[in-house]
N, C-alpha and C. Protein backbone atom coordinates (compact mmCIF):
# COMPACT_ATOMS: atom_id res chain seq x y z
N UNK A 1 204.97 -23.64 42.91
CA UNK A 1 204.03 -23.28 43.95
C UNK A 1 202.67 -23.01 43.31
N UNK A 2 201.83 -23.72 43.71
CA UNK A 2 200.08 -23.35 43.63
C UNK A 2 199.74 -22.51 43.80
N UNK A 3 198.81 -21.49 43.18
CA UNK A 3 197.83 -20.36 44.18
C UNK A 3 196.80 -20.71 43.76
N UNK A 4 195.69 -20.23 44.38
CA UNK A 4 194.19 -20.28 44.18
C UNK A 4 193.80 -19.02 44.27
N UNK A 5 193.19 -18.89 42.80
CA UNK A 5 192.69 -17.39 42.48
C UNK A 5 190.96 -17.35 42.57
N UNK A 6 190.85 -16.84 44.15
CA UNK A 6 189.35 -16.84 44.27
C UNK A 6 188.83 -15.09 44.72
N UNK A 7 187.08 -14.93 44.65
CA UNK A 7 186.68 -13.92 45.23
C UNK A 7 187.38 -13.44 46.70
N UNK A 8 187.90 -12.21 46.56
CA UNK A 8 188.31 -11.29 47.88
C UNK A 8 187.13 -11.26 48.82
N UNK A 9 187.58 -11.59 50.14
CA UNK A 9 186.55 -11.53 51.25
C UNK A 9 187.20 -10.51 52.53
N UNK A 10 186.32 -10.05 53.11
CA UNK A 10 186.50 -8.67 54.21
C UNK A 10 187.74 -8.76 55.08
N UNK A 11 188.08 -10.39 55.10
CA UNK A 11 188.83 -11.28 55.93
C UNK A 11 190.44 -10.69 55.61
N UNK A 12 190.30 -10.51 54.01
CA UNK A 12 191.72 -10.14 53.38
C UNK A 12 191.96 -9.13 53.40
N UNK A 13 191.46 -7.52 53.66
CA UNK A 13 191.18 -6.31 53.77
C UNK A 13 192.80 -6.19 54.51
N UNK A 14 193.17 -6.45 55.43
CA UNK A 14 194.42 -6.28 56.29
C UNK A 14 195.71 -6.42 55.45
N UNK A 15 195.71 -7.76 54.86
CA UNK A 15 196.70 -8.17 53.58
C UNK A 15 197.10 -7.48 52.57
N UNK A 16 195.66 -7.36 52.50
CA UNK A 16 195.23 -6.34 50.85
C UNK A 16 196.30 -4.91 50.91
N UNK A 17 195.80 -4.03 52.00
CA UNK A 17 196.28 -2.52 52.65
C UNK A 17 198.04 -2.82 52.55
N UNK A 18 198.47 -3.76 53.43
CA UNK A 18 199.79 -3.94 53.39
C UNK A 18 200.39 -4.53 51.79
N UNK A 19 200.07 -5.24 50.90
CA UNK A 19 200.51 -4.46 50.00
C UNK A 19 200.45 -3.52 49.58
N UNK A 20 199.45 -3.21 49.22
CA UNK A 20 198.91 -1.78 48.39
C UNK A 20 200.36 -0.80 49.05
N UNK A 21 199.91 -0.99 50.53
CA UNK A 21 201.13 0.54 51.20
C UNK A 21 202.34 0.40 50.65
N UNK A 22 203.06 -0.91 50.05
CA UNK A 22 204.76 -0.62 49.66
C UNK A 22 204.08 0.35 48.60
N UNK A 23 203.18 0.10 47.54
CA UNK A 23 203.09 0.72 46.18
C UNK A 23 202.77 1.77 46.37
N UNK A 24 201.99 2.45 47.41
CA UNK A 24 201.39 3.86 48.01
C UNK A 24 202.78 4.37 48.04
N UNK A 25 203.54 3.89 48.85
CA UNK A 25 204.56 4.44 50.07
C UNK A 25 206.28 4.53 49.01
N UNK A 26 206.17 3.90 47.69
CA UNK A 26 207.62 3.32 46.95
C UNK A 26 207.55 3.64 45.55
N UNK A 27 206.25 3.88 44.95
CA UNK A 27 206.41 3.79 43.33
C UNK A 27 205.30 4.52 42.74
N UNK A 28 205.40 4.84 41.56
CA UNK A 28 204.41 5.52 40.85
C UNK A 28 203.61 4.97 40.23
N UNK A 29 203.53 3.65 40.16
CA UNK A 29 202.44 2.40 40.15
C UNK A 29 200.98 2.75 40.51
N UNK A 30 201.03 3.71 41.49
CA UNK A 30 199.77 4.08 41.96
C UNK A 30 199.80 5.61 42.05
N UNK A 31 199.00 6.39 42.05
CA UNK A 31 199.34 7.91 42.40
C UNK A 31 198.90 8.92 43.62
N UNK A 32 197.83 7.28 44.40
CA UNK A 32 197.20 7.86 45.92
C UNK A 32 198.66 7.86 46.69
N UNK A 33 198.76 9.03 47.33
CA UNK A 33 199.70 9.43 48.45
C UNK A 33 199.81 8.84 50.20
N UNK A 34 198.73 8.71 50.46
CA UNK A 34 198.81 8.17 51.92
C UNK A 34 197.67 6.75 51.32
N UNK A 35 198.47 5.76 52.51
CA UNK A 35 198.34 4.54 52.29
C UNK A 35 196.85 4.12 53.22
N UNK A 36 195.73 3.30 52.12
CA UNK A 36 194.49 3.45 53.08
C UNK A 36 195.15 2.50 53.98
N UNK A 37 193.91 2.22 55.40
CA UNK A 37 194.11 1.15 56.21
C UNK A 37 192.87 0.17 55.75
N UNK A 38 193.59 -0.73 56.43
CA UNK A 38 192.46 -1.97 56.50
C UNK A 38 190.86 -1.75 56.64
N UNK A 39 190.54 -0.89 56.99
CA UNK A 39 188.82 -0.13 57.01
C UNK A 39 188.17 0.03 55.89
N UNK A 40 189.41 1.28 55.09
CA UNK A 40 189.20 1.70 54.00
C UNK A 40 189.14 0.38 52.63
N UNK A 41 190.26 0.16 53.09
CA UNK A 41 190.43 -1.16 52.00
C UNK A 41 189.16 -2.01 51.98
N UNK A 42 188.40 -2.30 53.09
CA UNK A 42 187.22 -2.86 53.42
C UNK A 42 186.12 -2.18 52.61
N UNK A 43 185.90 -0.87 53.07
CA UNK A 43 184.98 -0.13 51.97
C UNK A 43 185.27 -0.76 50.84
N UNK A 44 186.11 0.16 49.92
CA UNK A 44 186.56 -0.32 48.67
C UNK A 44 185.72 -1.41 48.30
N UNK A 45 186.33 -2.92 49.10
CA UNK A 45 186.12 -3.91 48.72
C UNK A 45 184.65 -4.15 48.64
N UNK A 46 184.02 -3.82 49.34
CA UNK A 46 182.68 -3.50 49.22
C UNK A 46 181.95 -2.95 48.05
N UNK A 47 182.49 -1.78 48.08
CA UNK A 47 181.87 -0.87 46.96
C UNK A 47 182.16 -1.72 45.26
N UNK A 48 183.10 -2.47 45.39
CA UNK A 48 183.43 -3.26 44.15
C UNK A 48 182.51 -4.36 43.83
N UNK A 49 182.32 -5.22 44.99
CA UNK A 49 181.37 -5.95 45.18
C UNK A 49 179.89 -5.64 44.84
N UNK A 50 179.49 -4.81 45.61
CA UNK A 50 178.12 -4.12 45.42
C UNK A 50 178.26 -3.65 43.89
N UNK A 51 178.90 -3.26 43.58
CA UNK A 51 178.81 -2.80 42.05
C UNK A 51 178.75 -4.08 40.88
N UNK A 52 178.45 -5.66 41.82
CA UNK A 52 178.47 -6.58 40.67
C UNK A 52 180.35 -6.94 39.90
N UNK A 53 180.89 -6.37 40.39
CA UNK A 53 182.11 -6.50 39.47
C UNK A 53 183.51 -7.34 40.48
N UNK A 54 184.25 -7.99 40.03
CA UNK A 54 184.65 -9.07 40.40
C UNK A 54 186.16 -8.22 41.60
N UNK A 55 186.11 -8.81 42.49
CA UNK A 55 187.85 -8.52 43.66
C UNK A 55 188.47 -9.48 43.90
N UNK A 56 189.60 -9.99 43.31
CA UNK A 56 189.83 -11.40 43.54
C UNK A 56 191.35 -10.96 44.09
N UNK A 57 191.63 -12.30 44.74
CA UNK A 57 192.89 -12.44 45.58
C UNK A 57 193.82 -13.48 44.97
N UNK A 58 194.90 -13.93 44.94
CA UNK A 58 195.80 -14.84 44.62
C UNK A 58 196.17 -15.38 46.39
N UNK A 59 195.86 -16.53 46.70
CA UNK A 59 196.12 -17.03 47.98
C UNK A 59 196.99 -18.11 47.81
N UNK A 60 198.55 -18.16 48.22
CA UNK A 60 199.57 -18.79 48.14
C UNK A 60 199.00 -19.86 49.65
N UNK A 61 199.98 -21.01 49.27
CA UNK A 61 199.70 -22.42 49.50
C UNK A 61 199.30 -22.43 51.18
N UNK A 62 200.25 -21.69 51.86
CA UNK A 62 200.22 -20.94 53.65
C UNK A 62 199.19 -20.44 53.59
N UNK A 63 198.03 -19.72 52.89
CA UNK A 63 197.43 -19.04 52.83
C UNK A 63 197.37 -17.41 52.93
N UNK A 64 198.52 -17.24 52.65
CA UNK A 64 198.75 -15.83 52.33
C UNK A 64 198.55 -15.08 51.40
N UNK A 65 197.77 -14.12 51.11
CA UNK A 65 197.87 -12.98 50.23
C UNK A 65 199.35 -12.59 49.40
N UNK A 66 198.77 -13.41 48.38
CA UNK A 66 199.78 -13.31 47.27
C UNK A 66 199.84 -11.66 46.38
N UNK A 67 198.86 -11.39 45.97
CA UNK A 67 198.62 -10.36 44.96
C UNK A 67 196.81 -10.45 45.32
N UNK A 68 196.39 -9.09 44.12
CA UNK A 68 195.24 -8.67 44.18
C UNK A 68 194.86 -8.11 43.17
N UNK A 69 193.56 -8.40 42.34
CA UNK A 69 193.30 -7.38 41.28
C UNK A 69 191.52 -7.04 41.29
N UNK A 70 191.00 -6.19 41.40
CA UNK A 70 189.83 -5.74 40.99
C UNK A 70 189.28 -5.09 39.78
N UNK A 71 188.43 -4.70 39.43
CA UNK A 71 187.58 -3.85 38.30
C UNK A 71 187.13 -2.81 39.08
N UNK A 72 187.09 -1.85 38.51
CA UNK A 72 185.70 -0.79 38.98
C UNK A 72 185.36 -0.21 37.70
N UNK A 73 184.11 0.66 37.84
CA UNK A 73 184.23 1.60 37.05
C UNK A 73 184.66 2.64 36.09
N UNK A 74 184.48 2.41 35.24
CA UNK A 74 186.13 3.42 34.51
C UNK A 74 185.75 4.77 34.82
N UNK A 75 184.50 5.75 34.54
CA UNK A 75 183.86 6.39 34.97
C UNK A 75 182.71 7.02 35.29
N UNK A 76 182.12 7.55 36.37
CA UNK A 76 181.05 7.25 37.27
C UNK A 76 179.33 7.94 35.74
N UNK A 77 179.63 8.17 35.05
CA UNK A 77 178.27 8.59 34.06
C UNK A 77 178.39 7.17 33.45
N UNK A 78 176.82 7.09 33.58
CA UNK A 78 175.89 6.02 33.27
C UNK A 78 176.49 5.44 32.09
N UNK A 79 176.71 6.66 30.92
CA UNK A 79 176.82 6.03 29.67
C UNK A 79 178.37 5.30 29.58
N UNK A 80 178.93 4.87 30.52
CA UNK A 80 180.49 4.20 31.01
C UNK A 80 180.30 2.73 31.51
N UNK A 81 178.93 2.69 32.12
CA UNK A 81 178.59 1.62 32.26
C UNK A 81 179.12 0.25 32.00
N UNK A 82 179.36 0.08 31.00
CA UNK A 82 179.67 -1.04 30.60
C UNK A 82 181.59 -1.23 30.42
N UNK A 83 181.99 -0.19 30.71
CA UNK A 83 183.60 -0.25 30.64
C UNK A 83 184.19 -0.19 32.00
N UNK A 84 185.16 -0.42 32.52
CA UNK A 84 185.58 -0.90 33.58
C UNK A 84 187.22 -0.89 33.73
N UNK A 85 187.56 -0.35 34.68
CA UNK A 85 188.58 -0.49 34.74
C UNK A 85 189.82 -1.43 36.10
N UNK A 86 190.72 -1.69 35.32
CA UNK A 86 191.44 -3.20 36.44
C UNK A 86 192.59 -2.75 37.06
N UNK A 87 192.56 -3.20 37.99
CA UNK A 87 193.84 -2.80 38.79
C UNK A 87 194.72 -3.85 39.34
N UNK A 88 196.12 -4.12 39.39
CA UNK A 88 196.53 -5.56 39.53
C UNK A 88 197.63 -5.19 40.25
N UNK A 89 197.78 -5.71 41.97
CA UNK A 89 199.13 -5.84 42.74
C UNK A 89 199.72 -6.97 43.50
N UNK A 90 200.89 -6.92 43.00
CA UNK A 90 201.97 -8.35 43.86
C UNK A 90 202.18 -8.25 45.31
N UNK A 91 202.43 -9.07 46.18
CA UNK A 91 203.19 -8.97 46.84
C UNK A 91 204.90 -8.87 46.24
N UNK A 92 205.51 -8.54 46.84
CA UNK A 92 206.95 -8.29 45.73
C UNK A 92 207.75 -9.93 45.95
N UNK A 93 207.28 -10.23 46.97
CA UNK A 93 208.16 -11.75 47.24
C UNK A 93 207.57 -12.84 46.33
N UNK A 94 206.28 -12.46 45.23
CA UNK A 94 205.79 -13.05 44.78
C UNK A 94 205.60 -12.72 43.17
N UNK A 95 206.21 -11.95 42.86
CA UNK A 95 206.69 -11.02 41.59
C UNK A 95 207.47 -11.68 40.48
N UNK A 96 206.64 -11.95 39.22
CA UNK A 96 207.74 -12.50 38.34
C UNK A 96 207.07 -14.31 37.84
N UNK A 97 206.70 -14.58 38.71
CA UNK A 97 206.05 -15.84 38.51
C UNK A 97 204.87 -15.95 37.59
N UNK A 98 204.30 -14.81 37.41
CA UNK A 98 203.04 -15.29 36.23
C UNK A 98 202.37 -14.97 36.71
N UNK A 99 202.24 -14.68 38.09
CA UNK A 99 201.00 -14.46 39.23
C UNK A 99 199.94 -12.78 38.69
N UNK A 100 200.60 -11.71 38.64
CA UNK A 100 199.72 -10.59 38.28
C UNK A 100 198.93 -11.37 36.69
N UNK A 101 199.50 -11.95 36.12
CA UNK A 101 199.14 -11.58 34.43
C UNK A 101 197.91 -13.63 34.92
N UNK A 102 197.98 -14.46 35.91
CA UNK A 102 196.71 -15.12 35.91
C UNK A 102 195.69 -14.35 36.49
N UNK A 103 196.15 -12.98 37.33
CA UNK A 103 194.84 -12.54 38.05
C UNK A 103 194.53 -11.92 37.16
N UNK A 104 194.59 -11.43 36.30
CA UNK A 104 194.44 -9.91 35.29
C UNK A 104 193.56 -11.49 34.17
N UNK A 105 193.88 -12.42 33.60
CA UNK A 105 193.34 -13.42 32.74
C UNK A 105 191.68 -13.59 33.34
N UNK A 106 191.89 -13.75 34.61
CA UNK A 106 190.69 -14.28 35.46
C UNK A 106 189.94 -13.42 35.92
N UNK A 107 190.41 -12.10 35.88
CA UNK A 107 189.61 -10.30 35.71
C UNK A 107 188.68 -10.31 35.05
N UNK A 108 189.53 -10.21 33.73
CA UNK A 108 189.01 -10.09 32.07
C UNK A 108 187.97 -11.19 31.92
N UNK A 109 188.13 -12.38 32.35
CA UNK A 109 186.43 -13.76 32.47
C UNK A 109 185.43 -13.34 33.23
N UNK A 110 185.66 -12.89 34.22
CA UNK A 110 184.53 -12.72 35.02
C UNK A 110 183.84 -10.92 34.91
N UNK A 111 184.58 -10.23 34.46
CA UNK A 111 183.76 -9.04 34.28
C UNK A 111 183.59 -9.23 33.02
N UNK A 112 183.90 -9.97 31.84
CA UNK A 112 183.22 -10.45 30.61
C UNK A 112 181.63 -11.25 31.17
N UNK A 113 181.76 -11.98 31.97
CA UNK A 113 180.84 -12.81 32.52
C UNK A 113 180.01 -11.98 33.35
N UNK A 114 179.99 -11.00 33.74
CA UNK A 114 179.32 -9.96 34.22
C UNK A 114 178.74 -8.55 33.86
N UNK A 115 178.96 -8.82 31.98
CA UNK A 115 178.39 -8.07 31.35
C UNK A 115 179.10 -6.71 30.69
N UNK A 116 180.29 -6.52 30.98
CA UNK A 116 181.56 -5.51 30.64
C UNK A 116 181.69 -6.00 29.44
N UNK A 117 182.19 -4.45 28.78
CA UNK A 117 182.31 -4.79 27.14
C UNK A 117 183.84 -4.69 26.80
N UNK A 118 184.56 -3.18 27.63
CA UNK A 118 185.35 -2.88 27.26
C UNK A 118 186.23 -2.41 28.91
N UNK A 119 187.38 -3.02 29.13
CA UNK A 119 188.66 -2.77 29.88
C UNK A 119 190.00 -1.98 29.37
N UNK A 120 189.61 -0.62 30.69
CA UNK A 120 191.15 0.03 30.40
C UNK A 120 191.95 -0.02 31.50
N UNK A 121 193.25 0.25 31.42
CA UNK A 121 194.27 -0.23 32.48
C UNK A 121 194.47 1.40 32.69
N UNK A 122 194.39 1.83 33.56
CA UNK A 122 195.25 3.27 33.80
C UNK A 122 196.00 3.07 34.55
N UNK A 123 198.06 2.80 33.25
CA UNK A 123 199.18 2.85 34.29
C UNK A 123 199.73 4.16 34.57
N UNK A 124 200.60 3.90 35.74
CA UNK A 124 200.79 5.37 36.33
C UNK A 124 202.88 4.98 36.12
N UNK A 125 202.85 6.27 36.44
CA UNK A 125 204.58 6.53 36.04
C UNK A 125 205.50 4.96 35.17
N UNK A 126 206.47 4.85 35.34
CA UNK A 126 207.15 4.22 34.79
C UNK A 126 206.60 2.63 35.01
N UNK A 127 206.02 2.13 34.17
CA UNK A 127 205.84 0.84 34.70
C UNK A 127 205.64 -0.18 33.53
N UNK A 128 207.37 -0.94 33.06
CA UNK A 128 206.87 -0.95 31.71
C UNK A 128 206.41 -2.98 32.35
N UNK A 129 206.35 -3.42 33.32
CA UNK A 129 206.11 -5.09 33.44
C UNK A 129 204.63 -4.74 33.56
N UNK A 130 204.12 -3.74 33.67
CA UNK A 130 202.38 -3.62 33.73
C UNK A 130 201.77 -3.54 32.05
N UNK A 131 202.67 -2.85 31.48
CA UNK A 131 202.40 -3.22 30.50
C UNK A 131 202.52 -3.99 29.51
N UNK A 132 203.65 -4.24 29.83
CA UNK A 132 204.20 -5.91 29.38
C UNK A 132 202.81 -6.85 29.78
N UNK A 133 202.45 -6.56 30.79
CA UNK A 133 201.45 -7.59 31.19
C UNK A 133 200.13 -7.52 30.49
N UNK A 134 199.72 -6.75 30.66
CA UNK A 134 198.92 -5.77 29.92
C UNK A 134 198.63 -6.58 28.30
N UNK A 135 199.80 -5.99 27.84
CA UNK A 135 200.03 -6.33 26.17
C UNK A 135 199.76 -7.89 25.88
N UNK A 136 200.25 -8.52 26.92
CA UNK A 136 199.99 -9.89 26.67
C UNK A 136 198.80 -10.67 26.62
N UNK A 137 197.69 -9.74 27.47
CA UNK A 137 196.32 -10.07 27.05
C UNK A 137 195.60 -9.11 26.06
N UNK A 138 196.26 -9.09 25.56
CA UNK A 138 195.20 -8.17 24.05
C UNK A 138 194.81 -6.96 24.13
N UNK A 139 195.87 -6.38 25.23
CA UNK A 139 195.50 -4.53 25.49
C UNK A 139 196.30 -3.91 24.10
N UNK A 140 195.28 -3.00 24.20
CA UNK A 140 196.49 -2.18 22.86
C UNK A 140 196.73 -0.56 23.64
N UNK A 141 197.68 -0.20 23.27
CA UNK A 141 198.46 1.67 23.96
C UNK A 141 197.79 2.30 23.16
N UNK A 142 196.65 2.98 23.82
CA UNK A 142 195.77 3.88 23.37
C UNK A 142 196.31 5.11 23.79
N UNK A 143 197.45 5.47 24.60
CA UNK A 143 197.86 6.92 24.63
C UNK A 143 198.38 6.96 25.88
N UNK A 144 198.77 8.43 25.93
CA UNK A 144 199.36 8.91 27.12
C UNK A 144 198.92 9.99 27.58
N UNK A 145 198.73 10.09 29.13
CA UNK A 145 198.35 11.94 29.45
C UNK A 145 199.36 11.90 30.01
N UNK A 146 200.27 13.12 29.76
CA UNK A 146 201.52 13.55 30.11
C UNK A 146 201.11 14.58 31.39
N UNK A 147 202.00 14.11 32.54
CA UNK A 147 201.87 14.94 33.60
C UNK A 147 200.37 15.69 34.33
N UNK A 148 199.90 14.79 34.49
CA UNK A 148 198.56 14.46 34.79
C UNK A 148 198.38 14.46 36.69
N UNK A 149 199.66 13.57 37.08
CA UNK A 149 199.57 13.37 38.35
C UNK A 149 200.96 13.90 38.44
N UNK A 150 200.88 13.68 39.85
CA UNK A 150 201.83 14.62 40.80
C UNK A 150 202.59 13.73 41.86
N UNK A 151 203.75 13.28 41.73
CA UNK A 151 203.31 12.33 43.22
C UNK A 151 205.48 12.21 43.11
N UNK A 152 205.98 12.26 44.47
CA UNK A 152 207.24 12.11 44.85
C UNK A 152 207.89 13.56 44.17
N UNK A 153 207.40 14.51 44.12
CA UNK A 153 208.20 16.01 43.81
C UNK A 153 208.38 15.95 42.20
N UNK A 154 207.62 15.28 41.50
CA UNK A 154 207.73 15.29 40.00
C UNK A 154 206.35 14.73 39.20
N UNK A 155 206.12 15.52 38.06
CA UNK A 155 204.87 15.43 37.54
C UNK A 155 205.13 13.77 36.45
N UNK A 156 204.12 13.36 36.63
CA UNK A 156 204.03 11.75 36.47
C UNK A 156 202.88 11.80 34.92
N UNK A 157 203.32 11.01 34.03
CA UNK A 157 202.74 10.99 33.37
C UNK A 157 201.72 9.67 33.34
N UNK A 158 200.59 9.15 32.73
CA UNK A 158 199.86 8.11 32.32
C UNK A 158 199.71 7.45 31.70
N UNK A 159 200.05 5.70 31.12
CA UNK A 159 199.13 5.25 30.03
C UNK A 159 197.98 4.74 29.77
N UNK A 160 197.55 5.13 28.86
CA UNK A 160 196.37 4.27 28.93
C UNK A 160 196.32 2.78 28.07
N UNK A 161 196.21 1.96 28.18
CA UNK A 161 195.99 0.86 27.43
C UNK A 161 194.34 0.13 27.70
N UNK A 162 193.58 -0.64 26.38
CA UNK A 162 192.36 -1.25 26.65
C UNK A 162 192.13 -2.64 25.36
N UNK A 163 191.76 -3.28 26.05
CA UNK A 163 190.68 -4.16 25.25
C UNK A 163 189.39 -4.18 25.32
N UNK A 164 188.82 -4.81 24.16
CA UNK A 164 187.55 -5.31 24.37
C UNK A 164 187.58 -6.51 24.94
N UNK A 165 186.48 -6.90 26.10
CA UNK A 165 186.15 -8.31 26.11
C UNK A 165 184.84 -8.93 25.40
């Protein structure tokens, strides 16, 4: 099966939310608690945009919202500027195929191409295929914050992993 990994448009905002919510709503993949809606997801997508930095979609052959990965900011002081951080989700019916680790390849080009020096991944609870994925583009395990977040009645720890681009 084909996908076409292009810029996220306002259009996908609906798609987008309904994944995101299994990962909100099922795993420690993420550590936001209530699942945005399609509005919010819209902001977001915006605010990523406006910030110059790349939101791309994986659109399976039907045209469905395959997966999703963005950049933002790693953090909001100036002198961060140039580092960025990526975020990468499947649909689960679409899991396993290669699909997160071409969007995460095609991340890393275009916020290279947009002037980013350095990418960190902040994974959340147990998630060792993120970092599997991760590792496979030239991240290295820069550490852990232990019990940092909070999320399903148990304190969740963090990794961090980064490259340079």
């Amino acid at each position: 099966m084909s996908f076409l990994v292009r810029a996220a448009c306002l259009e996908d905002a609906r798609a987008i939310a309904a994944i995101y919510e299994l990962f909100v709503l099922t795993s420690t993949a993420t550590l936001e608690l209530e699942p945005p809606d399609a509005a919010e997801i819209e902001r977001r997508l915006r605010s990523v945009q406006d910030a110059g930095l790349p939101y791309l979609v994986a659109e399976a052959p039907d045209g469905a919202v395959a997966g999703y990965a963005y950049a933002t900011a790693f953090r909001p002081r100036a002198g961060y500027r140039f580092t960025v951080e990526d975020s990468v989700y499947l649909d689960a019916k679409f899991a396993g195929r290669g699909l997160g680790r071409r969007l995460l390849v095609e991340l890393i080009v275009r916020c290279k191409a947009a002037g980013c020096h350095q990418m960190v991944a902040v994974i959340g609870g147990e998630n060792p295929a993120s970092v599997a994925m991760h590792a496979s583009q030239g991240f290295a395990d820069v550490g852990v914050l232990r019990e940092v977040g909070f999320k399903f009645g148990a304190w969740r720890d963090v990794t961090l992993m980064q490259r340079e681009l």
